[in-house]
C-alpha atoms as a PDB file:
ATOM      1  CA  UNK A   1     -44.403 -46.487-138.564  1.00  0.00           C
ATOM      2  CA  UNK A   2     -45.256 -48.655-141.168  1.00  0.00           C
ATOM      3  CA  UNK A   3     -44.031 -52.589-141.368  1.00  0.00           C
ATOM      4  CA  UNK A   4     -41.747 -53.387-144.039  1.00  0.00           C
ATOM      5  CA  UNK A   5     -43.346 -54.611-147.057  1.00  0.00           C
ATOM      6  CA  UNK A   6     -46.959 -53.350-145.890  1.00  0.00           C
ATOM      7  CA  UNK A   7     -49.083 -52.415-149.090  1.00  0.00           C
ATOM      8  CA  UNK A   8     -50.551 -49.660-148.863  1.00  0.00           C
ATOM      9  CA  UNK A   9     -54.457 -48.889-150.594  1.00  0.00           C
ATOM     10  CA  UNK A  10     -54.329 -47.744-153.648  1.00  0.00           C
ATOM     11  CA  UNK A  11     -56.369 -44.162-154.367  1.00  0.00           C
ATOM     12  CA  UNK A  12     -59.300 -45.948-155.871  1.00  0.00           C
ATOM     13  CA  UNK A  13     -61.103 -48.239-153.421  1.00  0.00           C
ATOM     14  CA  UNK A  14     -63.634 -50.894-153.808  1.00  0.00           C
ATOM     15  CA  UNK A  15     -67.136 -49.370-152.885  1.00  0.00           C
ATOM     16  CA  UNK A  16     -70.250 -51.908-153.579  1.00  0.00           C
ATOM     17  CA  UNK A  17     -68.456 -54.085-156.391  1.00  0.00           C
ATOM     18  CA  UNK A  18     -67.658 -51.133-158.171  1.00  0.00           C
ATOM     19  CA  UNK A  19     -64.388 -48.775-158.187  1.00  0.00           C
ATOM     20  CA  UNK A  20     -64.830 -45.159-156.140  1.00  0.00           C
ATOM     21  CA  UNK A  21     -62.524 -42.580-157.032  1.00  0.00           C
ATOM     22  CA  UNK A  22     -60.965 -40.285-154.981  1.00  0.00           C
ATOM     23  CA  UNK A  23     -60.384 -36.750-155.875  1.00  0.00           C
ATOM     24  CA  UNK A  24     -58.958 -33.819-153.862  1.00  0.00           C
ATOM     25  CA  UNK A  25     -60.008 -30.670-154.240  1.00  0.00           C
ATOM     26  CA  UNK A  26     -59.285 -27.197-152.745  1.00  0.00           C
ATOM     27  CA  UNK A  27     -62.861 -25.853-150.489  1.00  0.00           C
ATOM     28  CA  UNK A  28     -63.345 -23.504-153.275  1.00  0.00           C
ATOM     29  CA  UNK A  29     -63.293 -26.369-155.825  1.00  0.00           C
ATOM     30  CA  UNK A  30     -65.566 -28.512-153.800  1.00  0.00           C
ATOM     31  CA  UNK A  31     -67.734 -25.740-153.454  1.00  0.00           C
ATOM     32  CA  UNK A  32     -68.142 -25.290-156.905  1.00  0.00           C
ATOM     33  CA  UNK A  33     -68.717 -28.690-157.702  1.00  0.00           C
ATOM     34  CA  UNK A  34     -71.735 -28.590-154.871  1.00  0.00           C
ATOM     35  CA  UNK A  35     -72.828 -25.264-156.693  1.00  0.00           C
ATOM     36  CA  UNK A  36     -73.097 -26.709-159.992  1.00  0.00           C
ATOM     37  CA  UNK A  37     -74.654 -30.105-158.806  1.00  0.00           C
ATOM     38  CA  UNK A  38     -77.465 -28.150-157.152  1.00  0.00           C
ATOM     39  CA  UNK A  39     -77.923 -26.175-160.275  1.00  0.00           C
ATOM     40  CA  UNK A  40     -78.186 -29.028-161.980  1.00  0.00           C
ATOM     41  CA  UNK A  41     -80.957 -30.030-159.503  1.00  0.00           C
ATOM     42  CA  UNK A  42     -82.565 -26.609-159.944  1.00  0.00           C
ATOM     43  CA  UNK A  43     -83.243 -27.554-163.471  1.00  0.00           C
ATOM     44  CA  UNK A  44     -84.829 -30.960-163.043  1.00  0.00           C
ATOM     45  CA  UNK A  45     -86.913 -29.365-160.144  1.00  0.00           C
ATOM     46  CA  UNK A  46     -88.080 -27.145-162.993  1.00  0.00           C
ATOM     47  CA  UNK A  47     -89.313 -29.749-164.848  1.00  0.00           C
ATOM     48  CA  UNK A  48     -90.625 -32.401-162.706  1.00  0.00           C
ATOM     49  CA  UNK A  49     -94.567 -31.891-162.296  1.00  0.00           C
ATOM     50  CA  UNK A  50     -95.885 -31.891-158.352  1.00  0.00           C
ATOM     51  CA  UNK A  51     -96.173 -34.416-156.240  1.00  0.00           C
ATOM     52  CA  UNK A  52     -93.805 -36.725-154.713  1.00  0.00           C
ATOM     53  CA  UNK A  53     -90.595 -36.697-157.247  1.00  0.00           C
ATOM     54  CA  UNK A  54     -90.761 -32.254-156.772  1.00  0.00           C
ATOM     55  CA  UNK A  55     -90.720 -32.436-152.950  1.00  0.00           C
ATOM     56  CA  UNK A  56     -87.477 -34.968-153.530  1.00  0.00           C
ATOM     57  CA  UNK A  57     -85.711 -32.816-155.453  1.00  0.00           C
ATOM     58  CA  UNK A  58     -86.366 -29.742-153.342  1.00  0.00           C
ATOM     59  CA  UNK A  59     -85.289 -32.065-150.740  1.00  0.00           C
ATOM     60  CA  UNK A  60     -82.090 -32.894-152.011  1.00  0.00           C
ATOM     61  CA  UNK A  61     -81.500 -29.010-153.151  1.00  0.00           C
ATOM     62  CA  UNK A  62     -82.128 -28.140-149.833  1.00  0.00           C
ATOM     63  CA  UNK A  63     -79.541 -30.618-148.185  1.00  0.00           C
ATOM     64  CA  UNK A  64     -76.813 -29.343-150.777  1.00  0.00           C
ATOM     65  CA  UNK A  65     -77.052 -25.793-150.031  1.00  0.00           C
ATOM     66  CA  UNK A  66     -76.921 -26.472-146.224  1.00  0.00           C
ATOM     67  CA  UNK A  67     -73.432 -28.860-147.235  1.00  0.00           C
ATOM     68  CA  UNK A  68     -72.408 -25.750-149.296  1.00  0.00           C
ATOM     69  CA  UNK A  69     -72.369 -23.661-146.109  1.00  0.00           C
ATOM     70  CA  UNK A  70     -70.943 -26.424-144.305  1.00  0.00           C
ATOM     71  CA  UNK A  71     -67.781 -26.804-146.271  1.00  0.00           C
ATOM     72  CA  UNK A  72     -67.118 -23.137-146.530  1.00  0.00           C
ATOM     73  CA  UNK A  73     -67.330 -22.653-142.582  1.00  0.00           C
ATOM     74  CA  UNK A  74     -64.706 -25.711-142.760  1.00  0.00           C
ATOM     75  CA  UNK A  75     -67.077 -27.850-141.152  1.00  0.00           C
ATOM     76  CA  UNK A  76     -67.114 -30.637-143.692  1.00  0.00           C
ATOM     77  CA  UNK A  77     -64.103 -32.318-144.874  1.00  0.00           C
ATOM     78  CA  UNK A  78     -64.938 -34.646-146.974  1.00  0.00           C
ATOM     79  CA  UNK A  79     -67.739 -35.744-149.324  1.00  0.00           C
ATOM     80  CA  UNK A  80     -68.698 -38.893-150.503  1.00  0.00           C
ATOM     81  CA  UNK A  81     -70.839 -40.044-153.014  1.00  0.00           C
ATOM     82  CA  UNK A  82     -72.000 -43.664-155.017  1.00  0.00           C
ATOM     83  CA  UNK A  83     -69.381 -43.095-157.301  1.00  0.00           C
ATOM     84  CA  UNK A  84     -66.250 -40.924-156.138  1.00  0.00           C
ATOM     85  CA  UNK A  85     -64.906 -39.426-152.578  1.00  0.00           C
ATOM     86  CA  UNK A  86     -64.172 -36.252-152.422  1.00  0.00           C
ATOM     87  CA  UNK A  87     -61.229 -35.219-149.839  1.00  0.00           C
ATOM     88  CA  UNK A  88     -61.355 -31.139-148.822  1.00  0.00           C
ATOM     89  CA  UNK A  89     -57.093 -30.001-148.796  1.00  0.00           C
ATOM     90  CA  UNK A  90     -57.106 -26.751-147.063  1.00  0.00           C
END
């Protein structure tokens, strides 16, 4: 139980000097947004050359498809990135 005249935090929180905003999503919609980010991904790891910025991308495409599978096993819950927090409703 909450004490009378406690605030409460708004939906957008502080996060290094700059607002983070928090959506919530369905699984399916946070899987989709994970698909499309790593497609996005897939087509700068088209175009960067080899060497060290092509084995970063891969890198990060790798670690989003493994999250994909995570949050559609309902292993993940929520996602958080610089910018917004994502919060899984099942």
């Amino acid at each position: 139980m909450r004490a009378q005249g406690t605030r409460v935090k708004s939906p957008a929180v502080e996060f290094c000097g700059n607002r983070m905003e928090r959506h919530f999503m369905s699984r399916g919609g946070a899987v989709a947004y994970l698909v499309a980010s790593t497609k996005h991904l897939g087509r700068e790891h088209k175009e960067a050359g080899p060497g060290g910025k092509h084995r970063e991308i891969q890198r990060r495409i790798d670690a989003l498809e493994q999250l994909i599978l995570d949050v559609r096993a309902g292993r993940v819950h929520a996602l958080k990135t610089p910018t917004a927090e994502i919060v899984i409703m099942d």
